[in-house]
PDB file of N, CA and C in Angstrom:
ATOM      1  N   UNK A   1      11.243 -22.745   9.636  1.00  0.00           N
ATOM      2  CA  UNK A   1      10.672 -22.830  10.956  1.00  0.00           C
ATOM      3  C   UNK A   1       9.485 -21.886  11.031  1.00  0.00           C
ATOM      4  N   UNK A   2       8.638 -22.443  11.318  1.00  0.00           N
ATOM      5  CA  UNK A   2       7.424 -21.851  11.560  1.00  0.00           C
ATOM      6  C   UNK A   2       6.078 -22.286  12.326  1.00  0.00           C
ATOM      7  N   UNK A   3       5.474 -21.280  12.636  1.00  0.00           N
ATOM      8  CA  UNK A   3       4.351 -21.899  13.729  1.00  0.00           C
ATOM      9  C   UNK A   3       3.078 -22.147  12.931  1.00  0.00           C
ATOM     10  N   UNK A   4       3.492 -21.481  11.882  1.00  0.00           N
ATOM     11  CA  UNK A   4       2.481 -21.863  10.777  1.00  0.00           C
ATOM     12  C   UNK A   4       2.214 -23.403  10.198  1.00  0.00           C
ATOM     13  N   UNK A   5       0.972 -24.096  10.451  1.00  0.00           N
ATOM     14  CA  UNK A   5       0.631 -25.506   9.883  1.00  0.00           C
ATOM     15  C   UNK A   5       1.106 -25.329   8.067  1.00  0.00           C
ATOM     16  N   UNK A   6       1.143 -26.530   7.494  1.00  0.00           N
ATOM     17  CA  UNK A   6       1.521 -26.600   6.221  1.00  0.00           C
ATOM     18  C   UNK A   6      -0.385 -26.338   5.397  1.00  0.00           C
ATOM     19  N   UNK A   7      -1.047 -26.592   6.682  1.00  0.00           N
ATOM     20  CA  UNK A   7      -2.807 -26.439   5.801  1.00  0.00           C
ATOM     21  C   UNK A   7      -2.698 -24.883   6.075  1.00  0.00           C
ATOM     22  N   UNK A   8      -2.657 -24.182   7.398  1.00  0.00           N
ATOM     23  CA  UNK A   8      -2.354 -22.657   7.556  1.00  0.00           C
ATOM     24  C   UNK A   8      -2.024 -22.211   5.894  1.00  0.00           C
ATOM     25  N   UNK A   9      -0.581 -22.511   6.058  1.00  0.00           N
ATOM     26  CA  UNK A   9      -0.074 -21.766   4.721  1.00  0.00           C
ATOM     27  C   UNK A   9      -0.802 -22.282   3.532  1.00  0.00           C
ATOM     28  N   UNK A  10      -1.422 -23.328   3.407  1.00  0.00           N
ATOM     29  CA  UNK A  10      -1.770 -23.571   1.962  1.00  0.00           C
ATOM     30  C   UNK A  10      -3.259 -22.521   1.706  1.00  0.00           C
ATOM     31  N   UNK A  11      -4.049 -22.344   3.204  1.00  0.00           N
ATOM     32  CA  UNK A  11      -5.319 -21.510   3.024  1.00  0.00           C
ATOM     33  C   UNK A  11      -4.920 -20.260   2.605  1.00  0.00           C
ATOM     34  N   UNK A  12      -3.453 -19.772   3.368  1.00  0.00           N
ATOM     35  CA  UNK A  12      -3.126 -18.537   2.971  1.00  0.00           C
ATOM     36  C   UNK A  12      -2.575 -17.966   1.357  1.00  0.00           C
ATOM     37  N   UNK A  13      -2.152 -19.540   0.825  1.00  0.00           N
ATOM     38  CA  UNK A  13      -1.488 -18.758  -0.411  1.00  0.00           C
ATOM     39  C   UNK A  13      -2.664 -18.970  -1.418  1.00  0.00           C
ATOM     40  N   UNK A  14      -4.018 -20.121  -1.103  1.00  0.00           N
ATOM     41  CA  UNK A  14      -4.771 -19.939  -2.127  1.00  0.00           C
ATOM     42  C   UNK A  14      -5.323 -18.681  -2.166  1.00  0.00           C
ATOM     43  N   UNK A  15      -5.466 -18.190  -0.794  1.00  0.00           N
ATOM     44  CA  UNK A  15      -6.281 -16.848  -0.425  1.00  0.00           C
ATOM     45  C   UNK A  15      -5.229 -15.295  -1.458  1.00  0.00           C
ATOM     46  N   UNK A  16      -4.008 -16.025  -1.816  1.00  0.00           N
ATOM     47  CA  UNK A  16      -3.048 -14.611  -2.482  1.00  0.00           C
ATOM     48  C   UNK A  16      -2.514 -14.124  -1.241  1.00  0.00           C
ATOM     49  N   UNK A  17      -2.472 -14.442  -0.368  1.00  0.00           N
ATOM     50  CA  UNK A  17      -1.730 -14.347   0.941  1.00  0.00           C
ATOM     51  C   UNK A  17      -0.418 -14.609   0.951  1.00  0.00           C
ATOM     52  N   UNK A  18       0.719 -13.330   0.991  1.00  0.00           N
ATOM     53  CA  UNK A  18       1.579 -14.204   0.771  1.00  0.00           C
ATOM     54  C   UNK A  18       2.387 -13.839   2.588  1.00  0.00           C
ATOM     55  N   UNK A  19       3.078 -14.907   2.965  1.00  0.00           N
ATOM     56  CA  UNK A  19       3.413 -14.953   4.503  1.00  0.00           C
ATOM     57  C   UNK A  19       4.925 -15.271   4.618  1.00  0.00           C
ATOM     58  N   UNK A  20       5.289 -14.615   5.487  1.00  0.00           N
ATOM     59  CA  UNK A  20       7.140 -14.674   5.839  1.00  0.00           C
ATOM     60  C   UNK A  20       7.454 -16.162   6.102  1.00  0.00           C
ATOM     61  N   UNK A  21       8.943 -16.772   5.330  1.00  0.00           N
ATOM     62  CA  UNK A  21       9.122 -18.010   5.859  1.00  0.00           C
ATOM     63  C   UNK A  21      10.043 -18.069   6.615  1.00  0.00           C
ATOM     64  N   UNK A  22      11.204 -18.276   7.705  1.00  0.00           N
ATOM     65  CA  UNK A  22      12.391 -18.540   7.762  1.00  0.00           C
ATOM     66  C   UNK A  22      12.534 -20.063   8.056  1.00  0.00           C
ATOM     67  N   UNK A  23      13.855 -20.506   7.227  1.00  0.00           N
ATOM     68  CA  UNK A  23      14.285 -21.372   6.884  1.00  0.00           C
ATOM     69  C   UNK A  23      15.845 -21.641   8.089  1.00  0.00           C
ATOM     70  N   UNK A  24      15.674 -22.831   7.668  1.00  0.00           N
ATOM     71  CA  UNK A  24      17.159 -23.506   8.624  1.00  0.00           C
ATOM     72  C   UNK A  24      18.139 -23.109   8.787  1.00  0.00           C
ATOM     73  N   UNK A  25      18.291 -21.692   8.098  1.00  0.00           N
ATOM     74  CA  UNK A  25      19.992 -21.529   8.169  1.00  0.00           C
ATOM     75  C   UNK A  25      19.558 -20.151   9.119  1.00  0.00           C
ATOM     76  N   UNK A  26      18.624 -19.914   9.846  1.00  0.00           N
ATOM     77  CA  UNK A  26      18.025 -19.046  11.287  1.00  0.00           C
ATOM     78  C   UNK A  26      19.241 -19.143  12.253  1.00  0.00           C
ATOM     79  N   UNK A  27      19.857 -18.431  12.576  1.00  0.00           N
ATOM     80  CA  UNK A  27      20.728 -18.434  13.827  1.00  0.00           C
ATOM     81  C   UNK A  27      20.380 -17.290  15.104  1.00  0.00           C
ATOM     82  N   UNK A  28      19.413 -16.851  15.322  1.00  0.00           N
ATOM     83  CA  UNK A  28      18.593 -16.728  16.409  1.00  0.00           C
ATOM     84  C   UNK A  28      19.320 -15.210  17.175  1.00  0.00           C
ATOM     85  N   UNK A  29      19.004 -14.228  15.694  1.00  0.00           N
ATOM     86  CA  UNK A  29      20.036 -13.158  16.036  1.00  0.00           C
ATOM     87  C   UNK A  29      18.755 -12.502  17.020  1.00  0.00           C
ATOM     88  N   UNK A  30      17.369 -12.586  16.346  1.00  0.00           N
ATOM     89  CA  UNK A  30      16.199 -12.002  16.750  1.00  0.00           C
ATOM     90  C   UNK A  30      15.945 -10.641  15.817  1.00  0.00           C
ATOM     91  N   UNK A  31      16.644  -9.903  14.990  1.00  0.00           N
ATOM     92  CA  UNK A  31      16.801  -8.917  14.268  1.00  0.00           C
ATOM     93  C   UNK A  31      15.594  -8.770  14.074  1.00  0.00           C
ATOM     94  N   UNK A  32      14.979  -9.924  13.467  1.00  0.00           N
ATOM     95  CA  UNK A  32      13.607  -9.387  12.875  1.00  0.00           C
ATOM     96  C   UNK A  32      12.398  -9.653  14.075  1.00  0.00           C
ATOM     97  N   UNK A  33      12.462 -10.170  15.173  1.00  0.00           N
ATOM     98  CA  UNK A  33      11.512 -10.055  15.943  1.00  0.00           C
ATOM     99  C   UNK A  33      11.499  -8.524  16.726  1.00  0.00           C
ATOM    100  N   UNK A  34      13.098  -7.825  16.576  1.00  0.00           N
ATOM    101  CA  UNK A  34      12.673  -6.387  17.383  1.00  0.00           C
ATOM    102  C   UNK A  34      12.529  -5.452  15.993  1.00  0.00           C
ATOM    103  N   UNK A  35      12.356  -5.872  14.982  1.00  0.00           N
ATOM    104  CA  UNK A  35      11.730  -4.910  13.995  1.00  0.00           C
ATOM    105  C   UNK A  35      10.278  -5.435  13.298  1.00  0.00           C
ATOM    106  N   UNK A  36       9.990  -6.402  13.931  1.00  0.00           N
ATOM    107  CA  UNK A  36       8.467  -6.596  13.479  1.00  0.00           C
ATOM    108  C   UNK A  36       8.289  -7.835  14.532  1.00  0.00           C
ATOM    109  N   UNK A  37       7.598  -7.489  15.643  1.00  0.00           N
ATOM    110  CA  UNK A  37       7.125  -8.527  17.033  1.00  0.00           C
ATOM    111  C   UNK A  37       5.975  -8.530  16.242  1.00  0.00           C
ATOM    112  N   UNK A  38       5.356  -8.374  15.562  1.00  0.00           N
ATOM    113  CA  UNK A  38       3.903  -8.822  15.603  1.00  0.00           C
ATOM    114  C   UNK A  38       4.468 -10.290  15.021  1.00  0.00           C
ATOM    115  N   UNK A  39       4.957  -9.989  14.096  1.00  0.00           N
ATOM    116  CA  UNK A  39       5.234 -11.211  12.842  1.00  0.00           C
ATOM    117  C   UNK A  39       6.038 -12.543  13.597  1.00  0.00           C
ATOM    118  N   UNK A  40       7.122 -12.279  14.054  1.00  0.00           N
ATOM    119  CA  UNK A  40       7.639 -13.490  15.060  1.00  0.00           C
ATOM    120  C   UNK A  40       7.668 -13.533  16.131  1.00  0.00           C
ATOM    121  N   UNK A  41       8.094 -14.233  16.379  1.00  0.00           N
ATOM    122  CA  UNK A  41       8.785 -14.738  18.289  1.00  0.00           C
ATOM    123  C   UNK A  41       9.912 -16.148  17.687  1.00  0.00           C
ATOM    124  N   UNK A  42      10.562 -15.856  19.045  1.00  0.00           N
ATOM    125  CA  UNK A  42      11.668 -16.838  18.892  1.00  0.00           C
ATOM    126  C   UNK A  42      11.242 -17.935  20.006  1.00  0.00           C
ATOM    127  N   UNK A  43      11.457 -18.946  18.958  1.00  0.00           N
ATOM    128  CA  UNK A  43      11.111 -20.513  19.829  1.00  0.00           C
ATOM    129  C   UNK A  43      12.154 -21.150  21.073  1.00  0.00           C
ATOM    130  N   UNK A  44      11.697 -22.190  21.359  1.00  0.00           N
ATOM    131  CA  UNK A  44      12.567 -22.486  22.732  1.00  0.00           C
ATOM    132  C   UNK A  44      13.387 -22.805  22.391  1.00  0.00           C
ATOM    133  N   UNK A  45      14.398 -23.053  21.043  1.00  0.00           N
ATOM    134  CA  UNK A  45      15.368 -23.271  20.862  1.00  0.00           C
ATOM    135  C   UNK A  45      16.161 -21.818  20.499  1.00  0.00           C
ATOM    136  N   UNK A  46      15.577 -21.193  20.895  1.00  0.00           N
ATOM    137  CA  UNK A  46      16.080 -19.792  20.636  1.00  0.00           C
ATOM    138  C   UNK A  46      16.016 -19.151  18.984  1.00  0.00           C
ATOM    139  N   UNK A  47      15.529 -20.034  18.204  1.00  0.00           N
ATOM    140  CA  UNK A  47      15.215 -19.849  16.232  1.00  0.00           C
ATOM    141  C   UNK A  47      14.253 -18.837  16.034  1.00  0.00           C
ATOM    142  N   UNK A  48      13.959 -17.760  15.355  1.00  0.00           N
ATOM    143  CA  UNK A  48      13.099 -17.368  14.966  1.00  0.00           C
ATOM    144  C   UNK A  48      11.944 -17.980  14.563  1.00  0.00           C
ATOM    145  N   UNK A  49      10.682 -17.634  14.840  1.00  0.00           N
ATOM    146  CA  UNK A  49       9.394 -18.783  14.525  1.00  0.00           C
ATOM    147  C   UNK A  49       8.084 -17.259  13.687  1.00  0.00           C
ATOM    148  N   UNK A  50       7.649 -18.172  12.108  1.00  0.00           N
ATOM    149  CA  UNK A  50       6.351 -16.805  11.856  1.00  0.00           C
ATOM    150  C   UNK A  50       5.259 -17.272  13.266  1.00  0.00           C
ATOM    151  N   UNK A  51       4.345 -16.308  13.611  1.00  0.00           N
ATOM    152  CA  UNK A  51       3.171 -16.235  13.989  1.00  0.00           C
ATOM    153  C   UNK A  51       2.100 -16.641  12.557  1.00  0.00           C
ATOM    154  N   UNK A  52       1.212 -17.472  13.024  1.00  0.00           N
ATOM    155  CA  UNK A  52       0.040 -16.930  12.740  1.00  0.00           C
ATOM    156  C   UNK A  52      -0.903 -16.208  12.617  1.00  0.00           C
ATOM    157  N   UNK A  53      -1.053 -15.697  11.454  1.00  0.00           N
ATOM    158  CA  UNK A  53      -1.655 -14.220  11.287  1.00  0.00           C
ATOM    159  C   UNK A  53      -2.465 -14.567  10.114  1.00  0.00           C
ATOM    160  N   UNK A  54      -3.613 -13.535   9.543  1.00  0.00           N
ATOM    161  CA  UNK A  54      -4.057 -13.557   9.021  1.00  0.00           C
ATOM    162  C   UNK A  54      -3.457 -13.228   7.466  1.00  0.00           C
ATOM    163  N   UNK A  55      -2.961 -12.086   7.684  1.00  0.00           N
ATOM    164  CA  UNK A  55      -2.108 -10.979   6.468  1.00  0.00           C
ATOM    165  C   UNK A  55      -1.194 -10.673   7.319  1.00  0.00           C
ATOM    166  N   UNK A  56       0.193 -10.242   6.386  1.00  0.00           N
ATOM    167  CA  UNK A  56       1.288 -10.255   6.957  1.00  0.00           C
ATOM    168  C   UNK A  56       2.089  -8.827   6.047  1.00  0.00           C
ATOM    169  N   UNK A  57       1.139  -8.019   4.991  1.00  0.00           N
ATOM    170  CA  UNK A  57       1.558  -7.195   4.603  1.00  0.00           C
ATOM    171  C   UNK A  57       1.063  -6.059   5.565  1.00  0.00           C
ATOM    172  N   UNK A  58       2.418  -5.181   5.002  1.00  0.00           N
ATOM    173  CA  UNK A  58       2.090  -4.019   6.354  1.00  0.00           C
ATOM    174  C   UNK A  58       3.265  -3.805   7.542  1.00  0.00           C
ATOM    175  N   UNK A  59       3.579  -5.115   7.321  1.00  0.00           N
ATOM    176  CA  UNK A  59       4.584  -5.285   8.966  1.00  0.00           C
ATOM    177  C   UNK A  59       5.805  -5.311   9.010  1.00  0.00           C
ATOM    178  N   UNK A  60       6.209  -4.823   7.907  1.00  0.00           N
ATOM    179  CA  UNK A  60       7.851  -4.488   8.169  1.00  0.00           C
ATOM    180  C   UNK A  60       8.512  -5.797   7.482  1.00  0.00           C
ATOM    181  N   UNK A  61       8.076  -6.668   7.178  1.00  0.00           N
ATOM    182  CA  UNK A  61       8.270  -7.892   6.617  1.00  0.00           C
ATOM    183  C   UNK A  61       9.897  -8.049   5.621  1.00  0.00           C
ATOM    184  N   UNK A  62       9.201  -7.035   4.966  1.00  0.00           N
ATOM    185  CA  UNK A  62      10.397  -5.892   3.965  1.00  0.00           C
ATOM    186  C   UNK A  62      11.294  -6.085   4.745  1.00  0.00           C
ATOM    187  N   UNK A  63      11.214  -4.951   5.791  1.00  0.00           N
ATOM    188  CA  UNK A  63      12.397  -4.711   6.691  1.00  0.00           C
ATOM    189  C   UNK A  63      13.269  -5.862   7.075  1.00  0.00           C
ATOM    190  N   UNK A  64      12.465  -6.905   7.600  1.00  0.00           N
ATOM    191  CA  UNK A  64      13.377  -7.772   8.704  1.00  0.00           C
ATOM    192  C   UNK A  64      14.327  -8.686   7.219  1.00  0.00           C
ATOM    193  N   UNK A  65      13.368  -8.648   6.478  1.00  0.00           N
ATOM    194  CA  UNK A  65      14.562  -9.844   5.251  1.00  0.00           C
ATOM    195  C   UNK A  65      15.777  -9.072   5.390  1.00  0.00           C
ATOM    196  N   UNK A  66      15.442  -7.935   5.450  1.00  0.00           N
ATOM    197  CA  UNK A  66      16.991  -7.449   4.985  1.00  0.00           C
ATOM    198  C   UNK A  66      17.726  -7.161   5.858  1.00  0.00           C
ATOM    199  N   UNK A  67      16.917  -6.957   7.089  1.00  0.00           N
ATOM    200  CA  UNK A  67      17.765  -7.307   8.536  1.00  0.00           C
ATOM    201  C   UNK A  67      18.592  -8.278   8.392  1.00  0.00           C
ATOM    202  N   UNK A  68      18.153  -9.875   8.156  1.00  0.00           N
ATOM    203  CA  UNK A  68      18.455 -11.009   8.413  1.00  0.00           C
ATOM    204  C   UNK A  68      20.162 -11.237   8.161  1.00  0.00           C
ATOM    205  N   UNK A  69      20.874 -11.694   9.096  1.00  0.00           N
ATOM    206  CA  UNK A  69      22.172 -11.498   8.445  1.00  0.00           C
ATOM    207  C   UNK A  69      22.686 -12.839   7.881  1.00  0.00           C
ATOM    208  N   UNK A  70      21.614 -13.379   8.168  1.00  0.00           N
ATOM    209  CA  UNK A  70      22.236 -14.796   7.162  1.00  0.00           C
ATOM    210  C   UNK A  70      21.061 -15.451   6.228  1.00  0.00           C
ATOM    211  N   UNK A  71      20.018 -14.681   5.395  1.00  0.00           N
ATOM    212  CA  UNK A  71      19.682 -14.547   4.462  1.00  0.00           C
ATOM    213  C   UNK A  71      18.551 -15.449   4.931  1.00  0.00           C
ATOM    214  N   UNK A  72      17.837 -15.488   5.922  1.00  0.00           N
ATOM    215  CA  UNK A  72      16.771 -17.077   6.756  1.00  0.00           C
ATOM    216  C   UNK A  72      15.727 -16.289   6.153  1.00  0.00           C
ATOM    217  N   UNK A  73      15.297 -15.592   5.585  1.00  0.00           N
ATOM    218  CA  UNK A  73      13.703 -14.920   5.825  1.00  0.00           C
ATOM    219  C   UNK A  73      13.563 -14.684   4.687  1.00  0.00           C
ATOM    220  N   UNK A  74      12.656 -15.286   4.311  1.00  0.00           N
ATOM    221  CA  UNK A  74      12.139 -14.849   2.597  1.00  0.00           C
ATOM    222  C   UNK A  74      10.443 -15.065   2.786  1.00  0.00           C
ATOM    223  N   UNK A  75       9.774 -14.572   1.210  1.00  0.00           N
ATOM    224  CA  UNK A  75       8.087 -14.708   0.802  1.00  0.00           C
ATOM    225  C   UNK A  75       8.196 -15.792   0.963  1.00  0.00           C
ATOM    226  N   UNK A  76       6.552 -16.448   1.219  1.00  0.00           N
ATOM    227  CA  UNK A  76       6.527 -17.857   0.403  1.00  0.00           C
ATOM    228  C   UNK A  76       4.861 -17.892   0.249  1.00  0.00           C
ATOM    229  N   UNK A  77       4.549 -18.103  -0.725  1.00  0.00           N
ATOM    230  CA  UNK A  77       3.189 -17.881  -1.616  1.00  0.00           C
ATOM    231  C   UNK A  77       3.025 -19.449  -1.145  1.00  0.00           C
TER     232      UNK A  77
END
């Protein structure tokens, strides 16, 4: 889940950009939106969603994977 377009991410990973993904198994604890708000927001279904951003190193990114308690948040080049 992400707010990121599939062209978004493709500019970003040719660029060596690499950007947070979360995936379907998101259960909408929010963990990682109160340890890095820049990076998400949670959608109207209550799921974690990335922002669009330029670069995404820097932001705790680290942090929230390992927040995640059901393993939703990984790189994706």
């Amino acid at each position: 889940m992400t707010l990121l377009s599939e062209e978004q991410r493709k500019k970003l990973s040719e660029s060596g950009i690499r950007a947070p993904y979360v995936n379907e198994t998101c259960i909408g604890c929010s963990a990682c939106v109160a340890i890095s708000p820049d990076v998400y927001d949670l959608n109207d279904d209550g799921l974690s969603v990335v922002k669009e951003l330029s670069n995404y190193e820097d932001l705790s990114v680290d942090d929230s994977i390992q927040a995640c308690p059901v393993n939703a948040i990984s790189w994706k080049n």
